[in-house]
C-alpha atoms as a PDB file:
ATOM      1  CA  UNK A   1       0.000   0.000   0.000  1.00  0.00           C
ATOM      2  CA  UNK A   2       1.293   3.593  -0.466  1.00  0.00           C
ATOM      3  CA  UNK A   3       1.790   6.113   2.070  1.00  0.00           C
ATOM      4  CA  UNK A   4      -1.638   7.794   1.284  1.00  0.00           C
ATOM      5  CA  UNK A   5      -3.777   4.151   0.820  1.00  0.00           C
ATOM      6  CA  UNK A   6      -2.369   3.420   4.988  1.00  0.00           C
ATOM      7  CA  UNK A   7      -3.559   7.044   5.817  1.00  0.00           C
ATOM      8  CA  UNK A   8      -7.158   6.537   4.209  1.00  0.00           C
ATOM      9  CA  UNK A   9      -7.334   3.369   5.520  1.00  0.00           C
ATOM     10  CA  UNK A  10      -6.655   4.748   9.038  1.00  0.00           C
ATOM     11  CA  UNK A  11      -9.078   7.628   8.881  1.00  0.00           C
ATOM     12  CA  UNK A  12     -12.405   6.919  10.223  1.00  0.00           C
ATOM     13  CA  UNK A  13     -16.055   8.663  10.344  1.00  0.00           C
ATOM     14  CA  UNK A  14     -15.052   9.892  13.974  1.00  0.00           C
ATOM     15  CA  UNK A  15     -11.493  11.238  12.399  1.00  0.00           C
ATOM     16  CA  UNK A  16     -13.167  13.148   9.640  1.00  0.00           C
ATOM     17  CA  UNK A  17     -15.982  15.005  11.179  1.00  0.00           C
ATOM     18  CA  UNK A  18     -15.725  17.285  13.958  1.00  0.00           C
ATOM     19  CA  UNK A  19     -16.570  16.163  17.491  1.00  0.00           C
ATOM     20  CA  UNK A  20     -19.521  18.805  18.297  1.00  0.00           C
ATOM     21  CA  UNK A  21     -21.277  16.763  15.275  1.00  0.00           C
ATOM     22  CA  UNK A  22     -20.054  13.513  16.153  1.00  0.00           C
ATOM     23  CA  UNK A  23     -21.548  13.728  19.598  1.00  0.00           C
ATOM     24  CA  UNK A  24     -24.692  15.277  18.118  1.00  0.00           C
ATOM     25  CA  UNK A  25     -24.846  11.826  15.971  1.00  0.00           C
ATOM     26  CA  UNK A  26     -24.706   9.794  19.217  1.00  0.00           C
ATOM     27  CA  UNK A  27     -27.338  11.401  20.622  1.00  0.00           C
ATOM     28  CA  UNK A  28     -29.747  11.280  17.831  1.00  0.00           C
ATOM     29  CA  UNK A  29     -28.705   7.400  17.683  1.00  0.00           C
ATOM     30  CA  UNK A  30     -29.737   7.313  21.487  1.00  0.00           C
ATOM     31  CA  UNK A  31     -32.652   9.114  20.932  1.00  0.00           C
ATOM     32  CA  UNK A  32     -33.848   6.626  18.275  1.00  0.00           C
ATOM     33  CA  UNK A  33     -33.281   3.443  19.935  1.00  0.00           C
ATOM     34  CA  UNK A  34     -35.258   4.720  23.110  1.00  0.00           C
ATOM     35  CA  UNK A  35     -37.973   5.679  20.550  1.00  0.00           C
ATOM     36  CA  UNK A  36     -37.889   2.149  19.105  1.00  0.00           C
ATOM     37  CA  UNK A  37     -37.636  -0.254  22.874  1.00  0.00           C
ATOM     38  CA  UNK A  38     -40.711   1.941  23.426  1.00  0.00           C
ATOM     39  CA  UNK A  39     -42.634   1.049  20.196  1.00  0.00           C
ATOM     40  CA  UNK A  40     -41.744  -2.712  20.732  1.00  0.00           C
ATOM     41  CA  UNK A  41     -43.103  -2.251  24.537  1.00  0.00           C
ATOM     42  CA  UNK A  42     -46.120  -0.828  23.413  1.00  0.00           C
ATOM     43  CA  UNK A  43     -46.709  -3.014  20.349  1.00  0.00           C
ATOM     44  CA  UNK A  44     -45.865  -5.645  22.854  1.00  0.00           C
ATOM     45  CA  UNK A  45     -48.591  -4.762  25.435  1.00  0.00           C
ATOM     46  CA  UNK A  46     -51.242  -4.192  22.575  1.00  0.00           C
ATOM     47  CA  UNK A  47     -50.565  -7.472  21.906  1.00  0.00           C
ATOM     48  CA  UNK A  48     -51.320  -8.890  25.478  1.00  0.00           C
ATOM     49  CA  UNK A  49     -54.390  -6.388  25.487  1.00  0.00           C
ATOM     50  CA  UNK A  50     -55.792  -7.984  22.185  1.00  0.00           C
ATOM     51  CA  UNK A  51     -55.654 -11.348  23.370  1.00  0.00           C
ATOM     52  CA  UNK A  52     -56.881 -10.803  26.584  1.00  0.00           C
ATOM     53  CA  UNK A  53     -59.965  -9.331  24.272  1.00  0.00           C
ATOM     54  CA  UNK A  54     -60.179 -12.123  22.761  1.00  0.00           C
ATOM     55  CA  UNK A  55     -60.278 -14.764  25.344  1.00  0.00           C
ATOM     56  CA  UNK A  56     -62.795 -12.655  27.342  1.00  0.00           C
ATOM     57  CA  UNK A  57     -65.060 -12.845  23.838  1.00  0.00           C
ATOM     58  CA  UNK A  58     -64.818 -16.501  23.355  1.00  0.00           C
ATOM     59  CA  UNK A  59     -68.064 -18.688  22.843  1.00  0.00           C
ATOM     60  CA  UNK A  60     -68.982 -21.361  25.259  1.00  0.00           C
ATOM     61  CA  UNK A  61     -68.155 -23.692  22.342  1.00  0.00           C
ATOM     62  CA  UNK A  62     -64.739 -22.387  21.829  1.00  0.00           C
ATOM     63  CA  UNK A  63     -64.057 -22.716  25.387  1.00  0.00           C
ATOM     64  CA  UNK A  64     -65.382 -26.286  25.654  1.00  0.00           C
ATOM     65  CA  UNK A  65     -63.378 -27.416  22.353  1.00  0.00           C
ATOM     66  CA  UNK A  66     -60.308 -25.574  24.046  1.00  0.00           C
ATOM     67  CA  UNK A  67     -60.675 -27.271  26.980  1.00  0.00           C
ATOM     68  CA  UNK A  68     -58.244 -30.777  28.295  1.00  0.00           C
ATOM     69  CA  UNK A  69     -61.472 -32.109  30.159  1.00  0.00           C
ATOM     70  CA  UNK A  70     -62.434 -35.456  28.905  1.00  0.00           C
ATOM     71  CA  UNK A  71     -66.071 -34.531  29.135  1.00  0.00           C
ATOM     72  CA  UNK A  72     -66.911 -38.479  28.370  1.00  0.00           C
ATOM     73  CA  UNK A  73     -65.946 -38.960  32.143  1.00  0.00           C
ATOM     74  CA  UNK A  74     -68.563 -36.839  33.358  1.00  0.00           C
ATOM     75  CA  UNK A  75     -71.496 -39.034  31.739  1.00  0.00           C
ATOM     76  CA  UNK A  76     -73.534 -41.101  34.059  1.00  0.00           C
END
């Protein structure tokens, strides 16, 4: 490699832009995965929310097709 390839080569994003703008890109990258751990904690409790719904809307049948009970037993 020539002298100017191994100086390239050494030179990062954080080498070629200043800090005040570095740091600003740190924080926006912060900022962003805060906004998306809340979007999966919210998408994660609409989730829990919808299927509480939908248990609490079942049908007898669904419930009784659902169910382990061997209803057979029960039969005089």
């Amino acid at each position: 490699m020539s002298k100017k390839n191994k100086q390239e080569a050494g030179l990062t994003l954080k080498n070629s832009i200043s800090g005040d703008l570095f740091e600003q890109l740190k924080e926006k990258k912060a900022e962003l995965e805060k906004v998306e751990s809340v979007k999966k904690e919210e998408d994660r409790l609409r989730k829990i929310e919808e299927k509480r719904q939908r248990e609490k809307n079942k049908s007898f049948e669904e419930l009784l097709n659902e169910s382990n009970m061997n209803w057979k037993n029960f039969k005089d």
